[in-house]
ModelCIF file with pLDDT and N, C-alpha, C, O atoms, coordinates in Angstrom:
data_MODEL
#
_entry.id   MODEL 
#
_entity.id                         1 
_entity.type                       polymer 
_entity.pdbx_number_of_molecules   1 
#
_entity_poly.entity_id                      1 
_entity_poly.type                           'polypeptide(L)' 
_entity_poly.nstd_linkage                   no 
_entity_poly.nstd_monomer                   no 
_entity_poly.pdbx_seq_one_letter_code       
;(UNK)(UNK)(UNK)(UNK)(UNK)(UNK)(UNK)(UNK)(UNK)(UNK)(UNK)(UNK)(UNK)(UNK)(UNK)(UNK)
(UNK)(UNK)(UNK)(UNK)(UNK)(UNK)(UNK)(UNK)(UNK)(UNK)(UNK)(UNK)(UNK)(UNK)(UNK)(UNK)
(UNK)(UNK)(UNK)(UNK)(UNK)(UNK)(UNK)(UNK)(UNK)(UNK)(UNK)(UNK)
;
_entity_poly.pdbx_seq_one_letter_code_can   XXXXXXXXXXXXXXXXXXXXXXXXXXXXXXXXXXXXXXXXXXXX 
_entity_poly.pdbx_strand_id                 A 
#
loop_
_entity_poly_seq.entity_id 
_entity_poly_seq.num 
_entity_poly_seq.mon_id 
_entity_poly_seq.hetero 
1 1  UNK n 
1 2  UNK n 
1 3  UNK n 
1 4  UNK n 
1 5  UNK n 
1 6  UNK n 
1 7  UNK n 
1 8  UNK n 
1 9  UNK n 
1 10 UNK n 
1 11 UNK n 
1 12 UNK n 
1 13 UNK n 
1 14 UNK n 
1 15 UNK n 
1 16 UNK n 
1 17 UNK n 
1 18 UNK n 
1 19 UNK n 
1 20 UNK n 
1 21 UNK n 
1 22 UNK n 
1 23 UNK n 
1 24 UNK n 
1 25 UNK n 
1 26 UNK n 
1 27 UNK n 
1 28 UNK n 
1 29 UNK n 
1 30 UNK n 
1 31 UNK n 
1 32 UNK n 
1 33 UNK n 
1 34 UNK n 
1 35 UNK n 
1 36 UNK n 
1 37 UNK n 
1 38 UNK n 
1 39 UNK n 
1 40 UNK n 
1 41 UNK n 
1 42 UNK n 
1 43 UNK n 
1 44 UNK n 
#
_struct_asym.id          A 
_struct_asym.entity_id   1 
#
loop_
_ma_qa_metric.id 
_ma_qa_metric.mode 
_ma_qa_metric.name 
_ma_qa_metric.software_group_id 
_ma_qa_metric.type 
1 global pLDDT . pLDDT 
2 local  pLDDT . pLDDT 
#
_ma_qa_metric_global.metric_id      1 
_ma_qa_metric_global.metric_value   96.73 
_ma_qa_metric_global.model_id       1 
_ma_qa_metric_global.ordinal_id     1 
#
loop_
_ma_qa_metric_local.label_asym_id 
_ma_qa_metric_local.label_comp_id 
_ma_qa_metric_local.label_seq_id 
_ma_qa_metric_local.metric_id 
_ma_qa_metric_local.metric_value 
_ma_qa_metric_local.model_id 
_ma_qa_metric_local.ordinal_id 
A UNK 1  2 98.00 1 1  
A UNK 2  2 97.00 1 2  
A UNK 3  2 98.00 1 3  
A UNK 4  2 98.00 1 4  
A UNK 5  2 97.00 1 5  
A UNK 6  2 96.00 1 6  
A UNK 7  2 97.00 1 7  
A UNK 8  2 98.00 1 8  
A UNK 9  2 98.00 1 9  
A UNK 10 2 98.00 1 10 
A UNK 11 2 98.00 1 11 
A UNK 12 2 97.00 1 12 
A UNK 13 2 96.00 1 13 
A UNK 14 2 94.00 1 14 
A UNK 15 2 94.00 1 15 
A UNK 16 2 93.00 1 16 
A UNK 17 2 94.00 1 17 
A UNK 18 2 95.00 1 18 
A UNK 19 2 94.00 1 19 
A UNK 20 2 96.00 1 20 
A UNK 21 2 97.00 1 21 
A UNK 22 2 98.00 1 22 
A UNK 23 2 98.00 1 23 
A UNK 24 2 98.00 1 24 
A UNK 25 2 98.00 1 25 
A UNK 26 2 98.00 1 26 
A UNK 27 2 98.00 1 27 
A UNK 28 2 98.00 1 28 
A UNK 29 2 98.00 1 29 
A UNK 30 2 98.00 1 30 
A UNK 31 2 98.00 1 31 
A UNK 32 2 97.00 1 32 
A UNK 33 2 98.00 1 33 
A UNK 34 2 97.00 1 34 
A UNK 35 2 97.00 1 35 
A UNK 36 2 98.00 1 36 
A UNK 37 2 98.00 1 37 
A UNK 38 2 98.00 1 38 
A UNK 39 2 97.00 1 39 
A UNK 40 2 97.00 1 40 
A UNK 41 2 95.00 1 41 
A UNK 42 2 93.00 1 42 
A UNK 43 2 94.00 1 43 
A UNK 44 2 94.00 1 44 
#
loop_
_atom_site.group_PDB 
_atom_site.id 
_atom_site.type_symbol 
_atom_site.label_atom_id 
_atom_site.label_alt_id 
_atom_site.label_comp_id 
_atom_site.label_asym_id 
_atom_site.label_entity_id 
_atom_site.label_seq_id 
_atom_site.pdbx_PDB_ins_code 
_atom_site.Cartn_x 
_atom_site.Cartn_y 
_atom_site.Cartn_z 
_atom_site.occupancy 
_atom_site.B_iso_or_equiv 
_atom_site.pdbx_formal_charge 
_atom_site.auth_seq_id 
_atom_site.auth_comp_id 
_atom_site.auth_asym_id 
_atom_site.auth_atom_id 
_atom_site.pdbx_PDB_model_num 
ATOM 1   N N  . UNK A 1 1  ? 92.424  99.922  119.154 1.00 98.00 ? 1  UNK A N  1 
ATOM 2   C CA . UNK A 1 1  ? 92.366  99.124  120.381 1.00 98.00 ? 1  UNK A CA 1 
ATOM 3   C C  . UNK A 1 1  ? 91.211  98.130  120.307 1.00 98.00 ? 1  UNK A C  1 
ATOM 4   O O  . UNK A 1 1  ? 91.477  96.995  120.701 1.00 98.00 ? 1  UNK A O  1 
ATOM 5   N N  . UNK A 1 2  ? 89.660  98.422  119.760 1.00 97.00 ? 2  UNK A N  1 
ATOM 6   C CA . UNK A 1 2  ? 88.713  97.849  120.110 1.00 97.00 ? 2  UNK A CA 1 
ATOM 7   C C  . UNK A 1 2  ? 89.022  96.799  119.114 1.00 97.00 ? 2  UNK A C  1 
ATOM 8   O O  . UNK A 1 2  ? 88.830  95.658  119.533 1.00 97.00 ? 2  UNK A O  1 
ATOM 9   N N  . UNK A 1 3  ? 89.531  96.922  117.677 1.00 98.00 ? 3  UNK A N  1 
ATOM 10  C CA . UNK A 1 3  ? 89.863  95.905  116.274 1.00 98.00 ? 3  UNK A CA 1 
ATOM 11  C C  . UNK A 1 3  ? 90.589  94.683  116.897 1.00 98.00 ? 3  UNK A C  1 
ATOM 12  O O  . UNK A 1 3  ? 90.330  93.509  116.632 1.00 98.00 ? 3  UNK A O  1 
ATOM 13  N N  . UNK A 1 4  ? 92.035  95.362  118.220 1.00 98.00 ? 4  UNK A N  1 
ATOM 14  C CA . UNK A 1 4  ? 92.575  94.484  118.390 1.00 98.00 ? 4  UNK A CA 1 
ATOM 15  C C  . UNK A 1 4  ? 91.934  93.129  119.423 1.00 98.00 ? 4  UNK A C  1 
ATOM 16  O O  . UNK A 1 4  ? 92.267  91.952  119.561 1.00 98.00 ? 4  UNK A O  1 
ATOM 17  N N  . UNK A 1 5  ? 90.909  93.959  119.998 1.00 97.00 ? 5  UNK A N  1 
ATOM 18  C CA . UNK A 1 5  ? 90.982  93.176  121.123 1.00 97.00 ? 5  UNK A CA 1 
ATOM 19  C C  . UNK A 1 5  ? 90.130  92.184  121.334 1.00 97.00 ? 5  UNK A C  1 
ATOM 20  O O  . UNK A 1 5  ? 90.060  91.200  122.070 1.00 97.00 ? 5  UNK A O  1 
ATOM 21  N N  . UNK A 1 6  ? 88.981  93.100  119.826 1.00 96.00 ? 6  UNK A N  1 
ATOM 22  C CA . UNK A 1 6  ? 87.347  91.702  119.242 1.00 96.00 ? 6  UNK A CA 1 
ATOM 23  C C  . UNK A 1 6  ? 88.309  91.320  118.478 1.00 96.00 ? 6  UNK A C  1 
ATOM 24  O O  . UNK A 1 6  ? 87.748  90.493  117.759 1.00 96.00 ? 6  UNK A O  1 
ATOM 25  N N  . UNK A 1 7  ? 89.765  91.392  118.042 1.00 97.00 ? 7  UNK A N  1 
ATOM 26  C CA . UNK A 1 7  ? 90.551  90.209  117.066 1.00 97.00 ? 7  UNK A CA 1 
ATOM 27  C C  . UNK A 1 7  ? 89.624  90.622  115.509 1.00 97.00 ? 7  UNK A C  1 
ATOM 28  O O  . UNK A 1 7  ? 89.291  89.589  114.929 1.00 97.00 ? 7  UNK A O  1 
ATOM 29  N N  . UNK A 1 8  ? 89.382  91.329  115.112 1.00 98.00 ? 8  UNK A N  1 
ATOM 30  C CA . UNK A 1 8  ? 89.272  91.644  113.578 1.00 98.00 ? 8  UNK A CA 1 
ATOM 31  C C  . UNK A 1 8  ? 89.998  91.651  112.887 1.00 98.00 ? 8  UNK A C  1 
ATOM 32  O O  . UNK A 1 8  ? 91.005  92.357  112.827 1.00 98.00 ? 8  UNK A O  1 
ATOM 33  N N  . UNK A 1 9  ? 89.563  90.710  112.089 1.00 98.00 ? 9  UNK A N  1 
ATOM 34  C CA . UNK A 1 9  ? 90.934  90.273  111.140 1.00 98.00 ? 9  UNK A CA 1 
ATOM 35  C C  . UNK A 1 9  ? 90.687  90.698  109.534 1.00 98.00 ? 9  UNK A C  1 
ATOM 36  O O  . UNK A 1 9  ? 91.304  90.390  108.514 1.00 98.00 ? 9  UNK A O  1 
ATOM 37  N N  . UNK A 1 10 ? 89.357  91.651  109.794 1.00 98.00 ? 10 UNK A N  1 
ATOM 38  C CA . UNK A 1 10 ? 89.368  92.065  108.040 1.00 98.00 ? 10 UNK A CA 1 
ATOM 39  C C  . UNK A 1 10 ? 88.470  93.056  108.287 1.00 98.00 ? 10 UNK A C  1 
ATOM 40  O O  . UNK A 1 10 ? 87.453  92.792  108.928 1.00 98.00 ? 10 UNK A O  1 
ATOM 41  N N  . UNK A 1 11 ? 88.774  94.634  107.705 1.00 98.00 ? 11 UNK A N  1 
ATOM 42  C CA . UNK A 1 11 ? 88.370  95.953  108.435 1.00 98.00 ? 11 UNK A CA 1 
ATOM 43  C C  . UNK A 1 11 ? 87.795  96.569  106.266 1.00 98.00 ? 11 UNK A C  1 
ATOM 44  O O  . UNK A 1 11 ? 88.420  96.996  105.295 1.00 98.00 ? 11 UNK A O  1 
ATOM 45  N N  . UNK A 1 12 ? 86.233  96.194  106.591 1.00 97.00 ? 12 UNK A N  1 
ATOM 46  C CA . UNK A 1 12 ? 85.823  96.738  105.093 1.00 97.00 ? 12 UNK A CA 1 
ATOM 47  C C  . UNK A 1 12 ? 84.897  97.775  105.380 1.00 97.00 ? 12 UNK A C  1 
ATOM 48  O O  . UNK A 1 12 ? 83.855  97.534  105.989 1.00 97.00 ? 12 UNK A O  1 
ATOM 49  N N  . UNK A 1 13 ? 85.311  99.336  104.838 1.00 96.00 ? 13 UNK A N  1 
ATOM 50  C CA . UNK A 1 13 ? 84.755  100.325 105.638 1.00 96.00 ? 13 UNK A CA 1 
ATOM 51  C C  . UNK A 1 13 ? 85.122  101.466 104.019 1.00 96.00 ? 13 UNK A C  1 
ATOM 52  O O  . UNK A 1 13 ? 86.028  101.261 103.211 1.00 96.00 ? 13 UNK A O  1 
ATOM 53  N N  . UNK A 1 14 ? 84.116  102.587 103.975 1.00 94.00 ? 14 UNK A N  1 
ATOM 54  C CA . UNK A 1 14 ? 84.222  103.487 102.833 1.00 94.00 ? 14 UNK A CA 1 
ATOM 55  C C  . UNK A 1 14 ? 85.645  103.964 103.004 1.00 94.00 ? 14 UNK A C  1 
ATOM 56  O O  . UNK A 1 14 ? 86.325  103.802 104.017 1.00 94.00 ? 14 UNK A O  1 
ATOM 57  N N  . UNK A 1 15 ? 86.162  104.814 101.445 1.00 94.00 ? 15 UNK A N  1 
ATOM 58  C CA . UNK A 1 15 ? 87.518  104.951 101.122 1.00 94.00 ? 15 UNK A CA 1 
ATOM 59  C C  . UNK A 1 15 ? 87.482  106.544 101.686 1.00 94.00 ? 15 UNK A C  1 
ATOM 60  O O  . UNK A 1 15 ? 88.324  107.363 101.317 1.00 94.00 ? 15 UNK A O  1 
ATOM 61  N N  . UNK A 1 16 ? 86.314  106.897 102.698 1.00 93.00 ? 16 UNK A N  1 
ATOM 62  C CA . UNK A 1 16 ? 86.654  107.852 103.326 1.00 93.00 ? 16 UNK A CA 1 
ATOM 63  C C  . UNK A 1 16 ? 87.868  108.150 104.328 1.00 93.00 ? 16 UNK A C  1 
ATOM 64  O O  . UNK A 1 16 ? 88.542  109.096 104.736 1.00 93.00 ? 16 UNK A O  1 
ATOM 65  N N  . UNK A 1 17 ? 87.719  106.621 104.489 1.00 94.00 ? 17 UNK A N  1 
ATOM 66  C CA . UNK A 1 17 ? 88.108  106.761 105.821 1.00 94.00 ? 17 UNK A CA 1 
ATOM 67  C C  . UNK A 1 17 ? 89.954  105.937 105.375 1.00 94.00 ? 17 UNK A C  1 
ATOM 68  O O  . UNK A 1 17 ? 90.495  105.313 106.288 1.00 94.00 ? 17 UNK A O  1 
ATOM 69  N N  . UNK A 1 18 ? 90.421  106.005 104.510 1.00 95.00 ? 18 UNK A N  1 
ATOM 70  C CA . UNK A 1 18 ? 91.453  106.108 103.486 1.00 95.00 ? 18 UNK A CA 1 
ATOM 71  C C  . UNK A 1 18 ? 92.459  106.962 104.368 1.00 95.00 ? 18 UNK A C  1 
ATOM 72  O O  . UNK A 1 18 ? 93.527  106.392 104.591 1.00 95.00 ? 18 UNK A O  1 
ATOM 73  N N  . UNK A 1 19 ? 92.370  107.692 104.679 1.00 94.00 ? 19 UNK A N  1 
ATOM 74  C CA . UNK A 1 19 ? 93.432  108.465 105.725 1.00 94.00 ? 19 UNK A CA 1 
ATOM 75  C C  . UNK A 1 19 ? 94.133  109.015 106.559 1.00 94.00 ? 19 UNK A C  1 
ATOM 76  O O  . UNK A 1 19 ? 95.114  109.722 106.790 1.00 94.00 ? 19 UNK A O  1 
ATOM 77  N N  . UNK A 1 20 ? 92.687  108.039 107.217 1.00 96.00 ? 20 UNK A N  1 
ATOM 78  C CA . UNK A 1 20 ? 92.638  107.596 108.550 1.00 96.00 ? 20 UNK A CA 1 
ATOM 79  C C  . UNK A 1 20 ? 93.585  106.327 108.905 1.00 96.00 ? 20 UNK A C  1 
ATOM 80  O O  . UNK A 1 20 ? 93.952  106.180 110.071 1.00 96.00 ? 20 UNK A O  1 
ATOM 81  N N  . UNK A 1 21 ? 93.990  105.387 107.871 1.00 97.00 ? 21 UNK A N  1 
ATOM 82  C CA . UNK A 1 21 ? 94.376  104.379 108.018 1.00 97.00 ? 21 UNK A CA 1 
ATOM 83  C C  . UNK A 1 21 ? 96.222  103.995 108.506 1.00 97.00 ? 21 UNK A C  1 
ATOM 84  O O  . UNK A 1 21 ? 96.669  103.129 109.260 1.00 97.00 ? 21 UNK A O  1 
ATOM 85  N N  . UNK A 1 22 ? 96.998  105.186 107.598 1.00 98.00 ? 22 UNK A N  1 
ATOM 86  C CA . UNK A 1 22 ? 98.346  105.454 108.048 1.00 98.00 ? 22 UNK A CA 1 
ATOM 87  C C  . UNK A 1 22 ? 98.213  105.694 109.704 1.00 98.00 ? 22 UNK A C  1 
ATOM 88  O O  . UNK A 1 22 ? 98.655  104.842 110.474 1.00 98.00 ? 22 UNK A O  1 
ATOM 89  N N  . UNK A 1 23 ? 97.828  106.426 109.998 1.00 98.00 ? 23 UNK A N  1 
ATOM 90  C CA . UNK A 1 23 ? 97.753  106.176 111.349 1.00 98.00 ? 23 UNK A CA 1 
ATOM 91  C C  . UNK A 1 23 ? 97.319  105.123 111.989 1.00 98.00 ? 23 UNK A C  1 
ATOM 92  O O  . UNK A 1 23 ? 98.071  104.452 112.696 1.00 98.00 ? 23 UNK A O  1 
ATOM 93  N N  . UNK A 1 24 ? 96.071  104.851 111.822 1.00 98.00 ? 24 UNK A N  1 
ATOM 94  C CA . UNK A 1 24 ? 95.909  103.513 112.539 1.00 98.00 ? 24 UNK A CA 1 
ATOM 95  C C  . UNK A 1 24 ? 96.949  102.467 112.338 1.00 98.00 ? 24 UNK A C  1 
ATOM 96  O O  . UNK A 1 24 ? 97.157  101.741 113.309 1.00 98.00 ? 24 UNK A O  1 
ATOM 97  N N  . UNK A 1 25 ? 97.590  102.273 111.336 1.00 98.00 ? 25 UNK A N  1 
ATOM 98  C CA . UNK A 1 25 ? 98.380  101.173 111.277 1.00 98.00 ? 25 UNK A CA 1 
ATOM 99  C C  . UNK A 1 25 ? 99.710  101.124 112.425 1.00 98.00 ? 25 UNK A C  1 
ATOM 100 O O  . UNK A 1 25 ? 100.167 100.214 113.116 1.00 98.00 ? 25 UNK A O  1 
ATOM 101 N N  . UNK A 1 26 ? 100.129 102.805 112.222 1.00 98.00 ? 26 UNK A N  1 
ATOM 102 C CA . UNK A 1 26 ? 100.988 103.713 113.082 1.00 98.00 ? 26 UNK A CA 1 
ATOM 103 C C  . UNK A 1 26 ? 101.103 102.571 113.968 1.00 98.00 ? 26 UNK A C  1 
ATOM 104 O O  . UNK A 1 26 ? 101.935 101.665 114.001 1.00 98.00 ? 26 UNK A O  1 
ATOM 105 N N  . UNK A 1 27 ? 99.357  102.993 115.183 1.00 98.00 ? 27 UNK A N  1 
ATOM 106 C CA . UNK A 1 27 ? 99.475  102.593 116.086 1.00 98.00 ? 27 UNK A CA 1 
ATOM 107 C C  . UNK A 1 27 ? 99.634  101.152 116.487 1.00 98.00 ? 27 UNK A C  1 
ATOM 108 O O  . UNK A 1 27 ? 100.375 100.717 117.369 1.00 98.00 ? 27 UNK A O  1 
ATOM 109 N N  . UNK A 1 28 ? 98.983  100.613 115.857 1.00 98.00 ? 28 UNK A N  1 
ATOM 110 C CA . UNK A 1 28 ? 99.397  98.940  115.207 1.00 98.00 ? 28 UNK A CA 1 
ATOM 111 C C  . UNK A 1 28 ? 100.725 99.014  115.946 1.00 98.00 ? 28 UNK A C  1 
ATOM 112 O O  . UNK A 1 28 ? 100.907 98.946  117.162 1.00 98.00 ? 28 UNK A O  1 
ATOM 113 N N  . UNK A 1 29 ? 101.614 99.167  114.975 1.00 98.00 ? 29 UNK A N  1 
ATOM 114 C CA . UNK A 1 29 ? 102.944 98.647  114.828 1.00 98.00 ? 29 UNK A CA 1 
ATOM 115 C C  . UNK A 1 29 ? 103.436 99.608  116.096 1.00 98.00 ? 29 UNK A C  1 
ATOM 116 O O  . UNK A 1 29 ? 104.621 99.507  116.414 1.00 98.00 ? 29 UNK A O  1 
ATOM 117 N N  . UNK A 1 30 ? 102.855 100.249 116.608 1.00 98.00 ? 30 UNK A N  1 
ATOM 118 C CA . UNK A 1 30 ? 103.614 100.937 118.164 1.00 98.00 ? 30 UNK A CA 1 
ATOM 119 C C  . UNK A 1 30 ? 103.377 99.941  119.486 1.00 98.00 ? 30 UNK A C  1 
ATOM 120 O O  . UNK A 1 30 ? 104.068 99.986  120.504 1.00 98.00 ? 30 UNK A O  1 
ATOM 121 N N  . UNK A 1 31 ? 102.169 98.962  119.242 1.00 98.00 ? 31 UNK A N  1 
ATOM 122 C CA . UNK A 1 31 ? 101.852 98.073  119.987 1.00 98.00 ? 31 UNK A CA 1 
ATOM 123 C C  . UNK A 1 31 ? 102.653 96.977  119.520 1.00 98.00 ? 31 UNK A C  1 
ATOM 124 O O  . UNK A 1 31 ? 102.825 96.046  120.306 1.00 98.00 ? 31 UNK A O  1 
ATOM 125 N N  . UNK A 1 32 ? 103.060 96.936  118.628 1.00 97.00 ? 32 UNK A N  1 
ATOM 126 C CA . UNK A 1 32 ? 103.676 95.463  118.089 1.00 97.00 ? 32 UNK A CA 1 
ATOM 127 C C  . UNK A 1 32 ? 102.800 94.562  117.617 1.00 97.00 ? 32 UNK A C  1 
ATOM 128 O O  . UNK A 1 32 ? 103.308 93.442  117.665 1.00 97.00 ? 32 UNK A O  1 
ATOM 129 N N  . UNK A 1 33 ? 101.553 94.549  117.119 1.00 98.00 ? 33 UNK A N  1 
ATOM 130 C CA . UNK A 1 33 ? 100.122 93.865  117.493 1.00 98.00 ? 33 UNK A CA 1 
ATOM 131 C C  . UNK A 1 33 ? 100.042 94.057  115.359 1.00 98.00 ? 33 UNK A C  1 
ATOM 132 O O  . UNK A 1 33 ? 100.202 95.032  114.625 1.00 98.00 ? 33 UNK A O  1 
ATOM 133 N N  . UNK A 1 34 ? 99.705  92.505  115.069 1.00 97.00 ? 34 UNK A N  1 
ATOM 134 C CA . UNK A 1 34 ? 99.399  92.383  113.293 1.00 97.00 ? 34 UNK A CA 1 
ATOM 135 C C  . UNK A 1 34 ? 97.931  93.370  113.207 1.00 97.00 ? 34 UNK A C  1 
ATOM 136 O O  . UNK A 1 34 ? 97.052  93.702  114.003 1.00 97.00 ? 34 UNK A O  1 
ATOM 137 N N  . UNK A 1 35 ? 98.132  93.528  112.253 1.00 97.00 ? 35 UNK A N  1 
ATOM 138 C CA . UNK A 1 35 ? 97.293  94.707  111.199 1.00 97.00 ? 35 UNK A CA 1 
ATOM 139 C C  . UNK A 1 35 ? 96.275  93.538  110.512 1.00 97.00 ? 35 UNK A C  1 
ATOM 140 O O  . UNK A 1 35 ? 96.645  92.504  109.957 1.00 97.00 ? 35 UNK A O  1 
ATOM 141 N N  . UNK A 1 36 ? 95.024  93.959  110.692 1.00 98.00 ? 36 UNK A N  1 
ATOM 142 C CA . UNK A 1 36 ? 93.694  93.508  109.439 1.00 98.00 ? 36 UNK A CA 1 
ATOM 143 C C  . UNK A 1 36 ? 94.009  93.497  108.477 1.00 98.00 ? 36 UNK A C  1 
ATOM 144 O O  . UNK A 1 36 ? 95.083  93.985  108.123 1.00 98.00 ? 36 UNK A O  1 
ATOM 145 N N  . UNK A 1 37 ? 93.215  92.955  107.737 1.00 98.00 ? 37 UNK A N  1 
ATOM 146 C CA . UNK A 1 37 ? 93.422  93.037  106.262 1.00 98.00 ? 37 UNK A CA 1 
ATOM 147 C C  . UNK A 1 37 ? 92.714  94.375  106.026 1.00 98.00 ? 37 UNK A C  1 
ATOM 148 O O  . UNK A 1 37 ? 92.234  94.812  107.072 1.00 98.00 ? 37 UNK A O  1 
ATOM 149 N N  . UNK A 1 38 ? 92.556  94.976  105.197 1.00 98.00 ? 38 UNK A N  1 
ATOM 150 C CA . UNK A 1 38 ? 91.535  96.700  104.631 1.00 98.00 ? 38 UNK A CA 1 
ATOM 151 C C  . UNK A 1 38 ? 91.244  96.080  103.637 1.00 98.00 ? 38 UNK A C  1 
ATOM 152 O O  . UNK A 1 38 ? 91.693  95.057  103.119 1.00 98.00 ? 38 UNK A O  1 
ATOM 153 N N  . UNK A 1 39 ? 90.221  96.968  103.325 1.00 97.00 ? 39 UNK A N  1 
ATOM 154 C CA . UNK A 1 39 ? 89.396  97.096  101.847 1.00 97.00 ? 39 UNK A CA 1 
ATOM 155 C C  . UNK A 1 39 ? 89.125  98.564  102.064 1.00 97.00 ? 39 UNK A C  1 
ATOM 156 O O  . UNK A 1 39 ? 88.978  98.759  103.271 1.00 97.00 ? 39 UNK A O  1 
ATOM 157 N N  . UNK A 1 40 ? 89.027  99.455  101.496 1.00 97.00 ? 40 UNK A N  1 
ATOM 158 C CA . UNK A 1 40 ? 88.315  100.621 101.410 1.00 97.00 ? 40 UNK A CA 1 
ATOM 159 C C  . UNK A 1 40 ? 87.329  100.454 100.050 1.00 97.00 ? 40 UNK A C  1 
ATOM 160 O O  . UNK A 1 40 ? 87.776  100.274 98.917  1.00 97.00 ? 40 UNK A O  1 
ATOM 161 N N  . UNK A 1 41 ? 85.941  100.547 100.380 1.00 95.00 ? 41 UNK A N  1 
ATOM 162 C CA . UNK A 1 41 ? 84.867  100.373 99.194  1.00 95.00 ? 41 UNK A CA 1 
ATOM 163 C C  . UNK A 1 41 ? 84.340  102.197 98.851  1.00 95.00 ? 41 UNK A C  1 
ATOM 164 O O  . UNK A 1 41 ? 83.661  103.042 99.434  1.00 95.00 ? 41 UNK A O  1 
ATOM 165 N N  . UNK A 1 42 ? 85.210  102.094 97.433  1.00 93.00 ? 42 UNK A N  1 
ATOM 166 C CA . UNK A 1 42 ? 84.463  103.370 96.837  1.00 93.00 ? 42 UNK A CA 1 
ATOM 167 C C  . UNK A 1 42 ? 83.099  103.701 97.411  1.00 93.00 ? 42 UNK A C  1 
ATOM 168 O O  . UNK A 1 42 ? 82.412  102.703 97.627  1.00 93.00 ? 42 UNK A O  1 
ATOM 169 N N  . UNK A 1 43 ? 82.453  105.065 97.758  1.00 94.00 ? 43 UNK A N  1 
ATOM 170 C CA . UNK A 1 43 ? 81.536  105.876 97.887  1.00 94.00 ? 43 UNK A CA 1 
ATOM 171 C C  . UNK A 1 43 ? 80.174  105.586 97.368  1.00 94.00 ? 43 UNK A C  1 
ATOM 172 O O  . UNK A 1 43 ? 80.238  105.214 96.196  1.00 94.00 ? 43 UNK A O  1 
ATOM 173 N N  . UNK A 1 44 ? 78.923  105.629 97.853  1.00 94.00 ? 44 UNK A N  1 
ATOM 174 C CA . UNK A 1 44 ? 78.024  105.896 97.245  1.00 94.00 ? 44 UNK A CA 1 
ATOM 175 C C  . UNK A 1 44 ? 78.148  107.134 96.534  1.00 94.00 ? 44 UNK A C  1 
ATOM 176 O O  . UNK A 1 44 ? 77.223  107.536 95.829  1.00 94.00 ? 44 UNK A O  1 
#
């Protein structure tokens, strides 16, 4: 909700959070509302 609504249009965040993302997109597309671009950056 908050990605959509500051309009983030490119979401670069650790590859923890890797599977978290099927869902988020989920909800994306339940709103009808375009998806960021991702990066997931390998781990320290």
């Amino acid at each position: 909700v908050d990605d959509h609504l500051m309009e983030i249009s490119h979401v670069f965040r650790g590859e923890d959070h890797l599977s978290n993302t099927p869902k988020q997109i989920m909800i994306y597309e339940a709103f009808g509302w375009e998806t960021p671009v991702f990066m997931h950056i390998p781990l320290i």
